[in-house]
Protein backbone atom coordinates (compact mmCIF):
# COMPACT_ATOMS: atom_id res chain seq x y z
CA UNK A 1 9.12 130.82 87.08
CA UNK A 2 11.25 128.76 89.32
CA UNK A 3 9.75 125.37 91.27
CA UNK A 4 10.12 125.70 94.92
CA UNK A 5 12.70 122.57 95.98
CA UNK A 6 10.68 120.58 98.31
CA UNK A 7 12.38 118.30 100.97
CA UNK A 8 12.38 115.40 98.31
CA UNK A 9 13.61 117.39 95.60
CA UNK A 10 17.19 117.25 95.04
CA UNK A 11 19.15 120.33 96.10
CA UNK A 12 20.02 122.75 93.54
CA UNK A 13 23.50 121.84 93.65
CA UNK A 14 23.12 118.45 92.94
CA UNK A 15 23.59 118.04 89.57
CA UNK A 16 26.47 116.05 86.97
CA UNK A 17 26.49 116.16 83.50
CA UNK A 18 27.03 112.10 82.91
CA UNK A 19 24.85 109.60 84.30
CA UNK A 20 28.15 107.40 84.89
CA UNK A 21 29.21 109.92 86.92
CA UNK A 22 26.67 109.81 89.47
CA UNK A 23 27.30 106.49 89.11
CA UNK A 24 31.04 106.79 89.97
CA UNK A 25 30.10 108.90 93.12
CA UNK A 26 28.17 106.34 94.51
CA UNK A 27 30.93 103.52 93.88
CA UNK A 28 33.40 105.90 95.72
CA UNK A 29 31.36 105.82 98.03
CA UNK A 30 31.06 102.71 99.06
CA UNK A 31 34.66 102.06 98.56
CA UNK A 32 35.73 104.52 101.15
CA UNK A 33 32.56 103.96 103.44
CA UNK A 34 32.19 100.64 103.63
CA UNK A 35 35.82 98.90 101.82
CA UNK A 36 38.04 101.32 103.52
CA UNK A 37 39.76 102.28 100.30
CA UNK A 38 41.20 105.53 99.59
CA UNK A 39 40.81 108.05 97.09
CA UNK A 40 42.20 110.02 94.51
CA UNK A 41 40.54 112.72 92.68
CA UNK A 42 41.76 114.61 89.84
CA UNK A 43 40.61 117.42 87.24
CA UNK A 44 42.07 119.98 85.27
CA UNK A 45 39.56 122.28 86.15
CA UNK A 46 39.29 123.52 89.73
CA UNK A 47 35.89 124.77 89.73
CA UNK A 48 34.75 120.81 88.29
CA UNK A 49 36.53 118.81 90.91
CA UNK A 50 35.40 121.42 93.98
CA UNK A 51 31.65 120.77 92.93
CA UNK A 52 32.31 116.50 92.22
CA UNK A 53 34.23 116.36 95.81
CA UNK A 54 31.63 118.28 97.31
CA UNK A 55 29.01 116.04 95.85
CA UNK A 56 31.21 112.70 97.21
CA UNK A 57 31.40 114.16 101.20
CA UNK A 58 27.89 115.22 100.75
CA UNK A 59 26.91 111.41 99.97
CA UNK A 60 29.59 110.16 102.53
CA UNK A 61 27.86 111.91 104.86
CA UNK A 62 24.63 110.77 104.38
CA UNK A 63 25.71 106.87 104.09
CA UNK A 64 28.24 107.12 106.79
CA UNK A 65 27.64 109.19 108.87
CA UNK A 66 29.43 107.41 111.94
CA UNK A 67 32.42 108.27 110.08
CA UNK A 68 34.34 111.53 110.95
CA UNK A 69 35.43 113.96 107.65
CA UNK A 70 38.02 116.31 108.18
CA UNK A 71 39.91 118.58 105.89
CA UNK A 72 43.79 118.37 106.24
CA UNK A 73 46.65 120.96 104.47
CA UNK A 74 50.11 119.13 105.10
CA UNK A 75 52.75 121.53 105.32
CA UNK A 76 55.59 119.63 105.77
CA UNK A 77 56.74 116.09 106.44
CA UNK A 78 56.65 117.13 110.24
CA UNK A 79 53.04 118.09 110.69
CA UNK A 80 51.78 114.98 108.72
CA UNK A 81 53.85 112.87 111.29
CA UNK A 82 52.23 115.30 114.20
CA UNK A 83 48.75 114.77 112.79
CA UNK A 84 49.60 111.05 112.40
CA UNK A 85 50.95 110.72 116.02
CA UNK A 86 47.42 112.56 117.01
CA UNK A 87 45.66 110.10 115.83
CA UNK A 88 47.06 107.01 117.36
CA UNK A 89 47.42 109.25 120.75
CA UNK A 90 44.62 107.12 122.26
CA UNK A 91 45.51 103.77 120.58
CA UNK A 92 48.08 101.14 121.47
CA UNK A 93 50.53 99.33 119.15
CA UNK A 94 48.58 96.32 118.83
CA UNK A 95 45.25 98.18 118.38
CA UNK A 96 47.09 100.33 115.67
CA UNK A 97 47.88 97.63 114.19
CA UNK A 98 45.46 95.52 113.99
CA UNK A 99 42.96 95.02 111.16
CA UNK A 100 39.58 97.01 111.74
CA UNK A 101 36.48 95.66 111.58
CA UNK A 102 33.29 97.23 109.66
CA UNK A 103 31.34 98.65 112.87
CA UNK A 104 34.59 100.64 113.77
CA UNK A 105 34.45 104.57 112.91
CA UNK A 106 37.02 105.49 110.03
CA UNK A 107 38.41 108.82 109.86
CA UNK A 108 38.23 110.25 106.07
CA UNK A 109 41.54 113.07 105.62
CA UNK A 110 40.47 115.21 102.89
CA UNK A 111 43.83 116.38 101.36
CA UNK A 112 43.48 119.57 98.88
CA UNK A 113 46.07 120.27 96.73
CA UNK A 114 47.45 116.84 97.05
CA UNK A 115 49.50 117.83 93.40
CA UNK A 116 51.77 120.53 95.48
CA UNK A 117 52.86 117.25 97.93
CA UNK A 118 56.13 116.37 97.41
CA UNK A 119 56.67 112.16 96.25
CA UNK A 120 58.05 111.25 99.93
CA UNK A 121 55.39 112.70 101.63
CA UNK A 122 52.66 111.18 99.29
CA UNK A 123 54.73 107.79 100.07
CA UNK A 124 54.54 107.89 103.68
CA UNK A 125 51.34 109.14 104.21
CA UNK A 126 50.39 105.77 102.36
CA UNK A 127 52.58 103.75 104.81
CA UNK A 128 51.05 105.15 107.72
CA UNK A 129 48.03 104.21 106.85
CA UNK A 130 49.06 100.86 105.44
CA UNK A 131 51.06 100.36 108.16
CA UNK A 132 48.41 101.16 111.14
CA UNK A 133 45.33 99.75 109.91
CA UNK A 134 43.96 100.24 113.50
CA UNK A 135 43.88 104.43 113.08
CA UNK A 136 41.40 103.46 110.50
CA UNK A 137 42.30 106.46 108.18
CA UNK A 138 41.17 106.89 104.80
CA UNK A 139 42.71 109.52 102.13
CA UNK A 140 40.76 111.55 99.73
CA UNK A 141 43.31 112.98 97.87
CA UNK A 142 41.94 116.38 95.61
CA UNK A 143 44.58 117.11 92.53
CA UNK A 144 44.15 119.68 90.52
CA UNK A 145 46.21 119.64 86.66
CA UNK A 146 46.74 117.48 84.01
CA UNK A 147 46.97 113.77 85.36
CA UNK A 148 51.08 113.45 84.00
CA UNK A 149 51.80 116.22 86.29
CA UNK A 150 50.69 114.38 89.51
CA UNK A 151 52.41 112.80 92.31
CA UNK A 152 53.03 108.61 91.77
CA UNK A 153 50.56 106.86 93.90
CA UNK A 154 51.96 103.32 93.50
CA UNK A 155 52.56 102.97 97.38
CA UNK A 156 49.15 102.78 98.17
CA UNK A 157 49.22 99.62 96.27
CA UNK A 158 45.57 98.39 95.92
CA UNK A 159 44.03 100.36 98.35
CA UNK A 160 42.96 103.30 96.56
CA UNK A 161 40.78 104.07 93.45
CA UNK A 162 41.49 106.84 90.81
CA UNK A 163 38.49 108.73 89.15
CA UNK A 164 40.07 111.29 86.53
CA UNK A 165 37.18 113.71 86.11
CA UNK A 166 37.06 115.03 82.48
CA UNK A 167 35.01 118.13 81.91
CA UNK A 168 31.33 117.96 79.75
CA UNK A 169 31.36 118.59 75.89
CA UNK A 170 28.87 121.20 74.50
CA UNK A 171 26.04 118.08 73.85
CA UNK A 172 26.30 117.36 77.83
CA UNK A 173 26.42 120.91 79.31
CA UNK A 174 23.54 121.63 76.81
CA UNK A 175 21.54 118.78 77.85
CA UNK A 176 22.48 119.64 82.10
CA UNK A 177 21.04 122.89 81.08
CA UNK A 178 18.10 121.82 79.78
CA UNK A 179 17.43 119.58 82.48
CA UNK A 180 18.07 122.02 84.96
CA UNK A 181 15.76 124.56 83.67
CA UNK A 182 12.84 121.91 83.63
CA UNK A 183 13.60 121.70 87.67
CA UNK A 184 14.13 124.98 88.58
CA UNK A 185 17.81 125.52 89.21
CA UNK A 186 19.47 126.63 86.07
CA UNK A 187 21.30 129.38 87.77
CA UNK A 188 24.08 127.13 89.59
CA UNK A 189 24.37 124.83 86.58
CA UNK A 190 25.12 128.03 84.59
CA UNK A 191 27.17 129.50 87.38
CA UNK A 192 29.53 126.08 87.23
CA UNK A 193 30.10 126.54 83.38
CA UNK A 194 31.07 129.91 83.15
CA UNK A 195 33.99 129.28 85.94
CA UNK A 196 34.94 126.10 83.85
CA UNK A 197 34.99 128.30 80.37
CA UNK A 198 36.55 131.01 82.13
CA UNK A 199 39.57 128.55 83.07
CA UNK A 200 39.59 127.03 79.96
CA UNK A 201 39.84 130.43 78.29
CA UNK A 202 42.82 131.87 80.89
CA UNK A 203 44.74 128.15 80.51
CA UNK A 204 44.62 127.89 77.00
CA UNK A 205 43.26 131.11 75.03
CA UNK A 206 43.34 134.30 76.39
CA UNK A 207 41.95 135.53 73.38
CA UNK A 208 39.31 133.24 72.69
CA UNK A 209 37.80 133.24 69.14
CA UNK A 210 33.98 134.01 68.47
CA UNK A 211 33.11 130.21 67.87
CA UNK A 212 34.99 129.40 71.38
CA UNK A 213 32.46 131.78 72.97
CA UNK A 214 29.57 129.47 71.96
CA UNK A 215 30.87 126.39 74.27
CA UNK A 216 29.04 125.71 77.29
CA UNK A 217 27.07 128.24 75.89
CA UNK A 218 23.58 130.17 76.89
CA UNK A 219 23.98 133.06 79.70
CA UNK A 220 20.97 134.04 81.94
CA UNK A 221 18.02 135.78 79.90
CA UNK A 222 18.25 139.52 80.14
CA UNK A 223 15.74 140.89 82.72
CA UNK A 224 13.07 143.42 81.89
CA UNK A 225 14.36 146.43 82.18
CA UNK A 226 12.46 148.82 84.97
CA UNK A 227 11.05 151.87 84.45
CA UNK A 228 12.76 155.05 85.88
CA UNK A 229 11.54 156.77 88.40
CA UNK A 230 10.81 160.64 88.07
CA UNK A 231 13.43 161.36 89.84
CA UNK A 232 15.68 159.88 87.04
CA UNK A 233 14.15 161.14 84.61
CA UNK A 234 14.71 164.94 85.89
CA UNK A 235 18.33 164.20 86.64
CA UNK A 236 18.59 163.06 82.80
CA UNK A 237 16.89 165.71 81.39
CA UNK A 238 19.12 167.79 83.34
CA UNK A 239 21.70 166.49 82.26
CA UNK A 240 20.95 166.48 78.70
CA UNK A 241 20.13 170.16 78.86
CA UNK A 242 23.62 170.85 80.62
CA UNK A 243 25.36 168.72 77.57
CA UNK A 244 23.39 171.23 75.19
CA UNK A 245 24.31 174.65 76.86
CA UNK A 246 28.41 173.38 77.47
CA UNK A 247 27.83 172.34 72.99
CA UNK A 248 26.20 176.09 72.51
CA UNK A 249 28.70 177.58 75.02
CA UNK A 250 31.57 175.80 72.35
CA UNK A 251 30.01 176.65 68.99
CA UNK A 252 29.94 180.48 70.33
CA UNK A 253 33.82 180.25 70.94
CA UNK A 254 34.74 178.82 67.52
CA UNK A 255 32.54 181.66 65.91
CA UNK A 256 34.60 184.16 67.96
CA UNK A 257 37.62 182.59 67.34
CA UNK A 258 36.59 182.58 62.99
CA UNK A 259 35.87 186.20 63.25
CA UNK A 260 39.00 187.37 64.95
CA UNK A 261 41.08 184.88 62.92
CA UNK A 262 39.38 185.31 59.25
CA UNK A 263 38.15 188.71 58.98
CA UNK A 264 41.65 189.95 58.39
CA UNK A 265 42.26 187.66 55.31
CA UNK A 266 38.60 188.23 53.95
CA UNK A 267 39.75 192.44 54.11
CA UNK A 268 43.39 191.80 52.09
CA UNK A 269 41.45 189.20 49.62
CA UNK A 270 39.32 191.68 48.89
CA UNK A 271 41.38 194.90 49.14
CA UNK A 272 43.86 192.35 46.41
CA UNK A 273 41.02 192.05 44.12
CA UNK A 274 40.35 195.47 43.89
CA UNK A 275 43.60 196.90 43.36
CA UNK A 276 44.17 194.13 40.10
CA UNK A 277 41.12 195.12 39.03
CA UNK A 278 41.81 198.92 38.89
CA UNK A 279 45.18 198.13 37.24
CA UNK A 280 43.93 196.35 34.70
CA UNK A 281 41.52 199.16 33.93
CA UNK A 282 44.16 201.73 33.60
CA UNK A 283 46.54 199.14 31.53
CA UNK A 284 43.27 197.91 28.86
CA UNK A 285 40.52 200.16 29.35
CA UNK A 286 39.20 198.22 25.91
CA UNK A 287 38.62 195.11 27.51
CA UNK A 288 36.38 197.12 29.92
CA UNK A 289 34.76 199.09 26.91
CA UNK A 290 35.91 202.47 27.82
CA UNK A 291 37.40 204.44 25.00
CA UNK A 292 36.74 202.29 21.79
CA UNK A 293 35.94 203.48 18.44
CA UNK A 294 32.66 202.23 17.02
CA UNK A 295 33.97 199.68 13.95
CA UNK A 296 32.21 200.54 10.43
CA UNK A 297 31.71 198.09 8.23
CA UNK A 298 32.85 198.47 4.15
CA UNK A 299 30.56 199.01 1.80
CA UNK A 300 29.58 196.19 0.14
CA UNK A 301 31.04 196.04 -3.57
CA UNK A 302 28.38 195.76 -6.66
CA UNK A 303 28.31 192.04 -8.61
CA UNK A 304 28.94 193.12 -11.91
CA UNK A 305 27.93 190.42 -14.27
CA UNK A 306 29.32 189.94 -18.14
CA UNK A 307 27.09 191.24 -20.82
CA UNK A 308 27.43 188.31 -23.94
CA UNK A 309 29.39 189.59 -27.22
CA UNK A 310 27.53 191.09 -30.02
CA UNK A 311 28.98 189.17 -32.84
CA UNK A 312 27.55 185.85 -34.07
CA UNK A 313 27.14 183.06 -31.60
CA UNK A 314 29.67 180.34 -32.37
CA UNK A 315 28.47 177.48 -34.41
CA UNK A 316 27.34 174.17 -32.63
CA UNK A 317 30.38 171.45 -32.49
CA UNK A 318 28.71 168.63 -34.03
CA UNK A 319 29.59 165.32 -32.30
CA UNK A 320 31.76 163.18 -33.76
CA UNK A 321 29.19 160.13 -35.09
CA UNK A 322 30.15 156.30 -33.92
CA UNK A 323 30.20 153.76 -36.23
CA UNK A 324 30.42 150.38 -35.80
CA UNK A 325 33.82 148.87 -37.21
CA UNK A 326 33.31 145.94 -39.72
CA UNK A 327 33.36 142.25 -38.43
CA UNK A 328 35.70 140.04 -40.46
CA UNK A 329 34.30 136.73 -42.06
CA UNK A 330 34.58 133.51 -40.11
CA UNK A 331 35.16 129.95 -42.21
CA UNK A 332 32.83 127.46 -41.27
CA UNK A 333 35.20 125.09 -40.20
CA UNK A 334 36.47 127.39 -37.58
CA UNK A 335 33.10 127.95 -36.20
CA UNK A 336 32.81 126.61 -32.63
């Protein structure tokens, strides 16, 4: 459950995701507050340097707030020099000229897309305001794109700061998160990622790989789903039983169209069939068993076996005997 923000809580839009960085708000600041320094704010990502520059006029206006903010689109070389003029309408040369003083109101010109300004008119608006110190005017100049592809600044000299604002890694947006879901306001911390990711994604991959999807990652929990009413339950029921009768109403029509279609090639496969079969019974009744002779076996013939002779039995053949052939003598000196 969310905590309530009290008047001393911080407002659920003040958040960063680097200590320096609040840090670096505060020393803007005072630079354009109290130093009477200009600006320059830049970030690749538009929906990062909207939230930072809306955290810098918020403070501004809190410190300052004698000082009068005011958001300014030049067109053209011939409205800034209008909107110049305007401003030193009330002021004479030597008061435009001269060199404020600390207790004197500044006006702060918030410039959005500074980047689209051509060079020359980023060069004169910073001699104007170099040159007439007395209109008190201070720039805050909001660029969006990589820092190369901005406009050269040089001729503001030493009067204005530069605060490149790089977006949070997975550690810091993890650890923003975490933070903000202790203090109840994890909704516009996640809100501010997803429009970062989402430009990241357009910019650089519109097809963004699985593992790309887990950067800046965790989306709001799912919420419980809610019970339908009866209502909604009778409309889906209805329609369920609508879904059956139009599936019934389809099987009956394929069944139709089988019967008209098949029933005429089931009649010739079968009236085929038949007519092979009855030819074949009129070419080989045999093989049917109509018409065959009963086979008779032959007699079987007697075994007539040989009566034995009735003269005298022939005499034995003695076998021949084996004896052993004689061993010659052996002299003694030959003996082994």
């Amino acid at each position: 459950m969310n905590t309530p923000i009290t008047a001393n809580a911080p407002h659920a839009d003040d958040f960063v995701f680097r200590a320096a960085d609040r840090m670096r708000i505060d020393g803007c600041t005072n630079a354009i507050a109290r130093e009477g320094l200009s600006l320059s704010l830049q970030c690749e990502h538009e929906a990062l340097l909207d939230h930072y520059s809306s955290l810098l006029l918020k403070r501004l206006r809190q410190q300052a707030p004698e000082h009068h903010i005011e958001a300014y689109f030049p067109t053209n070389t011939d409205a800034l020099l209008a909107r110049f003029n305007e401003a030193l309408a009330r002021q004479s040369v030597q008061q435009a000229t001269r060199t404020p003083t600390g207790a004197d109101p500044a006006q702060i010109w918030v410039v959005h897309d500074a980047q689209a300004l051509p060079d020359a008119e980023i060069q004169l608006l910073a001699r104007l305001i170099q040159n007439f110190p007395g209109a008190n005017i201070r720039a805050i100049l909001l660029m969006k794109g990589p820092a190369d592809s901005h406009n050269n600044l040089s001729a503001f000299g030493r009067k204005i700061l530069r605060w490149e604002i790089e977006a949070p890694n997975a550690e810091q947006a993890q650890a923003t998160l975490d933070l903000a879901r202790t203090e109840g306001r994890l909704q516009p911390v996640q809100q501010l990622l997803r429009r970062i990711k989402r430009q990241a994604w357009a910019e650089d991959a519109p097809n963004p790989e699985p593992e790309d999807a887990a950067h800046f990652a965790q989306e709001e929990p799912p919420t419980p789903a809610q019970k339908p009413t009866a209502r909604q339950v009778k409309q889906q029921v209805q329609a369920f039983h609508d879904k059956g009768q139009e599936a019934i109403a389809k099987s009956t029509q394929l069944l139709r169209k089988w019967d008209k279609s098949h029933t005429r090639l089931a009649l010739w496969v079968a009236a085929a069939l038949a007519l092979s079969t009855v030819t074949m019974l009129w070419l080989q009744p045999e093989a049917f068993g109509i018409g065959k002779a009963k086979a008779t076996l032959p007699a079987p013939m007697p075994i007539e076996w040989p009566e034995p002779s009735k003269g005298t039995a022939p005499a034995p053949v003695a076998a021949p005997a084996l004896t052993p052939a004689p061993v010659a003598p052996v002299a003694p000196d030959k003996l082994p």
